[in-house]
N, C-alpha and C. Protein backbone atom coordinates (compact mmCIF):
# COMPACT_ATOMS: atom_id res chain seq x y z
N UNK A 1 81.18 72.46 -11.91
CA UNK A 1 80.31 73.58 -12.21
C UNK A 1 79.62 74.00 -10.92
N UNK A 2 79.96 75.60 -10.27
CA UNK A 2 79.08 75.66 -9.52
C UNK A 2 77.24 75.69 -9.44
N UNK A 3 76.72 75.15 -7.81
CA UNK A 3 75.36 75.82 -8.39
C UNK A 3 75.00 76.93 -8.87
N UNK A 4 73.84 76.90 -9.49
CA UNK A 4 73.35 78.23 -9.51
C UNK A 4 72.51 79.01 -8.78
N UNK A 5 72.50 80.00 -8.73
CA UNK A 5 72.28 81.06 -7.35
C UNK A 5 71.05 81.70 -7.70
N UNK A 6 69.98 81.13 -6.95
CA UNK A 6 68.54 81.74 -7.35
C UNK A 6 68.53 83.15 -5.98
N UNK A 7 67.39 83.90 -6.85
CA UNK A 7 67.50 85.42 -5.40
C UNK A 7 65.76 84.96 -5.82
N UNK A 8 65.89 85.36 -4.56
CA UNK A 8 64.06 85.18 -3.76
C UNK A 8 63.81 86.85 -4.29
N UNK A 9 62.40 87.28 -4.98
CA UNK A 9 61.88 88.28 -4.92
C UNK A 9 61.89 88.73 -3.90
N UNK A 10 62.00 90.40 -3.93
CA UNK A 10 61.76 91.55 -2.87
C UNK A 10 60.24 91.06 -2.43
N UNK A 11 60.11 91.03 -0.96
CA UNK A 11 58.71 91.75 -0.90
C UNK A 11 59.14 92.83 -0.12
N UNK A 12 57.56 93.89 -0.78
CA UNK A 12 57.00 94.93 -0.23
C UNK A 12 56.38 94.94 0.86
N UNK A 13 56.19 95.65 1.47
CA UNK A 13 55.33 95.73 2.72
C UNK A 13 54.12 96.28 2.08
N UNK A 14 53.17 95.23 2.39
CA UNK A 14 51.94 95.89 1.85
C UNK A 14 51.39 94.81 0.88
N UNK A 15 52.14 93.99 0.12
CA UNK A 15 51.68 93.44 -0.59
C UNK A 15 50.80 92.04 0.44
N UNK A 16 49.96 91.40 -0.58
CA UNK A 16 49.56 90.51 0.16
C UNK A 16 50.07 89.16 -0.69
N UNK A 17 50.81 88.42 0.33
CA UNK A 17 51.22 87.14 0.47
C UNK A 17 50.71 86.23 -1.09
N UNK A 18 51.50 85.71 -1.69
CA UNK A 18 50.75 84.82 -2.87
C UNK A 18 49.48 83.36 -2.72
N UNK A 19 48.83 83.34 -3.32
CA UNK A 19 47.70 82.82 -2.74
C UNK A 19 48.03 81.42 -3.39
N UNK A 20 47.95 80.19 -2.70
CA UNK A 20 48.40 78.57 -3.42
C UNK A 20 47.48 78.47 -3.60
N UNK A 21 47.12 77.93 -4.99
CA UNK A 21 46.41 76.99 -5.88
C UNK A 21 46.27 75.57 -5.72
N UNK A 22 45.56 74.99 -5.17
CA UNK A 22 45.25 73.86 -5.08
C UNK A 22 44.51 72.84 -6.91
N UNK A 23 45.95 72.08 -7.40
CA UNK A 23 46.06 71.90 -8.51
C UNK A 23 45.79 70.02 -8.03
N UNK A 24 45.51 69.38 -9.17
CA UNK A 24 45.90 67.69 -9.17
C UNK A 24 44.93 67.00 -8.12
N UNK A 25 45.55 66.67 -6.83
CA UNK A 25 44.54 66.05 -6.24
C UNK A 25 43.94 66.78 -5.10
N UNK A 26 44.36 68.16 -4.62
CA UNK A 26 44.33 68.75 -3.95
C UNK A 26 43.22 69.70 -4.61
N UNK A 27 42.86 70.11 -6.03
CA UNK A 27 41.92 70.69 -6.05
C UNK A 27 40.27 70.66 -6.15
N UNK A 28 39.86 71.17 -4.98
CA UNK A 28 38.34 70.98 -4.89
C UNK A 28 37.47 70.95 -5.97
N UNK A 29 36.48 69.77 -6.13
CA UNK A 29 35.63 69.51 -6.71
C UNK A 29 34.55 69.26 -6.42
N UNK A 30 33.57 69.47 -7.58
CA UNK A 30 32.09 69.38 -7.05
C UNK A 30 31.97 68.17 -6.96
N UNK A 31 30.54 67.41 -6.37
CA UNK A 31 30.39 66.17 -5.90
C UNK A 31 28.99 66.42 -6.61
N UNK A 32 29.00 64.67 -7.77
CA UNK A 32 27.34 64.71 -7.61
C UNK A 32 26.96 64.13 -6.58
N UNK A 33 24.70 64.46 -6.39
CA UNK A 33 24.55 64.19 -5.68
C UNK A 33 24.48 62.72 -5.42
N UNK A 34 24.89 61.75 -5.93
CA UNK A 34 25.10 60.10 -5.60
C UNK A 34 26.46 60.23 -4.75
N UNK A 35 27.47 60.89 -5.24
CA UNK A 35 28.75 60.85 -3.87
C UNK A 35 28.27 61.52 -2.86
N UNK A 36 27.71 62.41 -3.00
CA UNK A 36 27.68 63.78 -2.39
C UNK A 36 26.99 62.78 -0.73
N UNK A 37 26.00 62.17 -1.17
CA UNK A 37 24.98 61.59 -0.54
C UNK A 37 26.16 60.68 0.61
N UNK A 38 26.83 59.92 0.22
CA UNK A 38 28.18 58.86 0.59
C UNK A 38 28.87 59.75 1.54
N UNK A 39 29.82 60.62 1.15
CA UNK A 39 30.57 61.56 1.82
C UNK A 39 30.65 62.49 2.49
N UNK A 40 29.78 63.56 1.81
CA UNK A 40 29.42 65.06 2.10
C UNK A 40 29.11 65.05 3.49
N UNK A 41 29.49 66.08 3.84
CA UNK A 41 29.05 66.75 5.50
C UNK A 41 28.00 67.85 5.09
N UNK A 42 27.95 68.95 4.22
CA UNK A 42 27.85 70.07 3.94
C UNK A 42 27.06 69.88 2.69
N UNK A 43 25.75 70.87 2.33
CA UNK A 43 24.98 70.83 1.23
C UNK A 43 26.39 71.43 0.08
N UNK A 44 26.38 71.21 -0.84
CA UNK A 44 27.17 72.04 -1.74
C UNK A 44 28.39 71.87 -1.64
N UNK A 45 29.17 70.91 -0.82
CA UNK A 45 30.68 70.78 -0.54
C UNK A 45 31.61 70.62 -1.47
N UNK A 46 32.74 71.56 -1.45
CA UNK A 46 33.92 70.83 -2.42
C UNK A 46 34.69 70.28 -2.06
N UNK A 47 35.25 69.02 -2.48
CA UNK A 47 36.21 68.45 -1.84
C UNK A 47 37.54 67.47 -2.89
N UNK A 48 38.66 67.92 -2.44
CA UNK A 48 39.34 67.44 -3.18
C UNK A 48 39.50 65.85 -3.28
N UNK A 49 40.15 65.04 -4.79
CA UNK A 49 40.08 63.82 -4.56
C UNK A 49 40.54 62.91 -3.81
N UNK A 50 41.64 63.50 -3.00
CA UNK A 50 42.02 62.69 -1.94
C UNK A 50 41.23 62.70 -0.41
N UNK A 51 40.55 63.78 -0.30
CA UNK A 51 39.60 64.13 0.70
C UNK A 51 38.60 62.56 0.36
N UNK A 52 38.09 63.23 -0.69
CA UNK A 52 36.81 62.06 -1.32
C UNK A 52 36.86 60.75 -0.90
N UNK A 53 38.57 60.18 -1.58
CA UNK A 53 39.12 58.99 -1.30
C UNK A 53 39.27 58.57 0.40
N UNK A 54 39.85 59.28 1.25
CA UNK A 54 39.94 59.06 2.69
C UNK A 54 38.43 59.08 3.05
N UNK A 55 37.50 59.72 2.75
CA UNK A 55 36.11 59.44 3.29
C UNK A 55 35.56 58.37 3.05
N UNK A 56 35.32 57.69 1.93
CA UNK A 56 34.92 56.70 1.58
C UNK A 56 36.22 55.55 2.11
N UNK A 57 37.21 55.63 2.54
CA UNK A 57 37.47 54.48 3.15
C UNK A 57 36.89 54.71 4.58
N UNK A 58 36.63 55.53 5.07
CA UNK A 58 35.83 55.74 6.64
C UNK A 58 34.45 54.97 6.42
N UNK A 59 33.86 55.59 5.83
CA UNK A 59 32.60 55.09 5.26
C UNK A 59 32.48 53.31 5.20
N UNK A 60 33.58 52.72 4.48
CA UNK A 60 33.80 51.74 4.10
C UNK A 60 33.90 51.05 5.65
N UNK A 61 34.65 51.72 6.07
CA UNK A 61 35.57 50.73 7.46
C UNK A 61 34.28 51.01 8.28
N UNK A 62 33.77 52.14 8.36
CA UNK A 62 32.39 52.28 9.80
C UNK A 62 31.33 51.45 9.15
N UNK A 63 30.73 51.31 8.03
CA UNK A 63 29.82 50.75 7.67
C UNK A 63 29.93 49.08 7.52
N UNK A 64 31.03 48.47 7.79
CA UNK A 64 31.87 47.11 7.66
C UNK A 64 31.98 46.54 6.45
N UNK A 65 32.13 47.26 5.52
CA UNK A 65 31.24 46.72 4.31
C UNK A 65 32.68 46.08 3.57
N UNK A 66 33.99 46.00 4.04
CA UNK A 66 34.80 45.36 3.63
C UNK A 66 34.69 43.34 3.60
N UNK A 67 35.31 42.88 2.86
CA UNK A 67 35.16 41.66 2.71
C UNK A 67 36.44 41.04 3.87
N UNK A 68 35.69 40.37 4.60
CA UNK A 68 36.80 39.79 6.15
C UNK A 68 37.72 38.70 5.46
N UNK A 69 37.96 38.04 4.72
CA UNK A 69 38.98 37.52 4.39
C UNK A 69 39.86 38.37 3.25
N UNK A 70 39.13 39.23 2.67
CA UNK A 70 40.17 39.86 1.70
C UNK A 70 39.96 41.36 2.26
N UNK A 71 40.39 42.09 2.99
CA UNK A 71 40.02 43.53 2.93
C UNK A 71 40.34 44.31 1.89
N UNK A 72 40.80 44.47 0.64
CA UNK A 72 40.91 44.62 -0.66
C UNK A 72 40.17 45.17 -1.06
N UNK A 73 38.94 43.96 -0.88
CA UNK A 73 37.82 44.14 -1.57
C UNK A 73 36.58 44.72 -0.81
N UNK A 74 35.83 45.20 -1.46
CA UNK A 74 34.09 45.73 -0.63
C UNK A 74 32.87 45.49 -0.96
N UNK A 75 31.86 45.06 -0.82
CA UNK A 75 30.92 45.02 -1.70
C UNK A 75 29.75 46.35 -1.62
N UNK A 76 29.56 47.63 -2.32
CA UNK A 76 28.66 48.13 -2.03
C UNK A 76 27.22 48.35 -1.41
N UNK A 77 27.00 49.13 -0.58
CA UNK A 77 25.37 49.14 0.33
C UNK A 77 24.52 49.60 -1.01
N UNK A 78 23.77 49.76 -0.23
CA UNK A 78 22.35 50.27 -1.52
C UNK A 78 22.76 52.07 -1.63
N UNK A 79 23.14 52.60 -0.49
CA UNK A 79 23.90 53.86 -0.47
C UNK A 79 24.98 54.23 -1.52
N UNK A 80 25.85 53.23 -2.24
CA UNK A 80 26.98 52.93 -2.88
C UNK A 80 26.67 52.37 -4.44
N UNK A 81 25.58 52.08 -4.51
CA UNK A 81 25.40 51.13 -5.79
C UNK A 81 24.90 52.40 -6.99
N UNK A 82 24.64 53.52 -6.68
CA UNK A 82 24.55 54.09 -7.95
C UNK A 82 26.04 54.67 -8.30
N UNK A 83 27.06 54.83 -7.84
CA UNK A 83 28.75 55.17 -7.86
C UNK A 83 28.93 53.94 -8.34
N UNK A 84 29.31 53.17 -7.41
CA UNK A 84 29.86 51.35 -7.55
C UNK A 84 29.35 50.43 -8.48
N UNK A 85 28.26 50.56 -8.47
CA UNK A 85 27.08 49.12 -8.96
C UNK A 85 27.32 48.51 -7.67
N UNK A 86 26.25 47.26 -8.20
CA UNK A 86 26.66 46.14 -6.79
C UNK A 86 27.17 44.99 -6.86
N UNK A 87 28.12 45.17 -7.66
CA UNK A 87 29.40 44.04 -7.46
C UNK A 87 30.18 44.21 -6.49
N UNK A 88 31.19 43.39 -5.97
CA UNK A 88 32.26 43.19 -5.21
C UNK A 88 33.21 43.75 -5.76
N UNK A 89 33.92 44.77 -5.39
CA UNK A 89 35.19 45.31 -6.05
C UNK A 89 36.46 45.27 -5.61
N UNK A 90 37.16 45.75 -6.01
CA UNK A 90 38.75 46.04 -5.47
C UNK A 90 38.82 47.48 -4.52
N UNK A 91 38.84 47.68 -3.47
CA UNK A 91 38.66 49.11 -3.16
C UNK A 91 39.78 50.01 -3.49
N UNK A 92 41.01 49.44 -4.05
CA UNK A 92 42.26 50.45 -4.11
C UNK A 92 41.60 50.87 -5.76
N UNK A 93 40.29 50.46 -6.28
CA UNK A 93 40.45 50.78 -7.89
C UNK A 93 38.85 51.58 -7.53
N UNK A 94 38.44 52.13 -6.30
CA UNK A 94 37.52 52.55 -6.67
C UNK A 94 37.66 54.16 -7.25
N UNK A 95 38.73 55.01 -7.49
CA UNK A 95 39.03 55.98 -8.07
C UNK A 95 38.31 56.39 -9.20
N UNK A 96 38.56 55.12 -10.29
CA UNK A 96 38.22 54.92 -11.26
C UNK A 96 36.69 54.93 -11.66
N UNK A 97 35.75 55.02 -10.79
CA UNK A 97 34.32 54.94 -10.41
C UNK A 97 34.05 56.41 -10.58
N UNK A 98 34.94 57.19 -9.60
CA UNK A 98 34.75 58.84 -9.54
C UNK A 98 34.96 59.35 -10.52
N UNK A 99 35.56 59.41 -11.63
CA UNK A 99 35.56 60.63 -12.70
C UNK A 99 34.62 60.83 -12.95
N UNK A 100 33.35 60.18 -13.01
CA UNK A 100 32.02 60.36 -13.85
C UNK A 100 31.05 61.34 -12.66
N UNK A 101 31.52 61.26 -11.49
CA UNK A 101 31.00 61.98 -9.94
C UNK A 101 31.45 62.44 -9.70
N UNK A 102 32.57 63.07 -10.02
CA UNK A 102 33.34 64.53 -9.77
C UNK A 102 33.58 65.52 -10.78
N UNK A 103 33.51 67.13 -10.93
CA UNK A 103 33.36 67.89 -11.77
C UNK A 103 34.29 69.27 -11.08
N UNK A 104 34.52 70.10 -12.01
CA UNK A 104 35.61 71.00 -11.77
C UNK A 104 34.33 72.04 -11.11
């Protein structure tokens, strides 16, 4: 069976370019202010969840707050404990912390 033969829409001259939607983890979200406080550069910032996620491992790694025999794990600053609590966690599961601190 051959493939099948897709045709790319005409463009016009004039039109303007289709605009990408940033959907899943790519789309920006509000931050309360307990992340906001952690991450944020900017009063009011949106930032998508993988943004969020790469900051807080910066955060994590500049602040040392990883555990030296297990880097896995982290134990939250006083900066971290209204997101986290202040237990020792798993840091690949801190995702699971953010739904309640992130909003569309």
């Amino acid at each position: 069976m051959p493939p099948k033969k897709t045709t790319k829409p005409e463009v016009v001259e004039g039109d303007a370019p289709a605009k990408k939607r940033g959907g899943g983890l790519t789309k920006p979200l509000t931050l309360s202010k307990e992340l906001a406080a952690i991450i944020s550069k900017e009063k009011d910032e949106k930032v998508s969840r993988s943004e969020c996620i790469k900051r807080l491992w910066a955060y994590l790694k500049a602040q040392n707050l990883q555990d030296p025999a297990n880097k896995q794990f982290f134990t939250p600053d006083e900066l971290m404990q209204p997101v986290f609590g202040s237990e020792k966690i798993r840091a690949f599961s801190m995702s699971k912390f953010l739904k309640e601190h992130v909003s569309n």
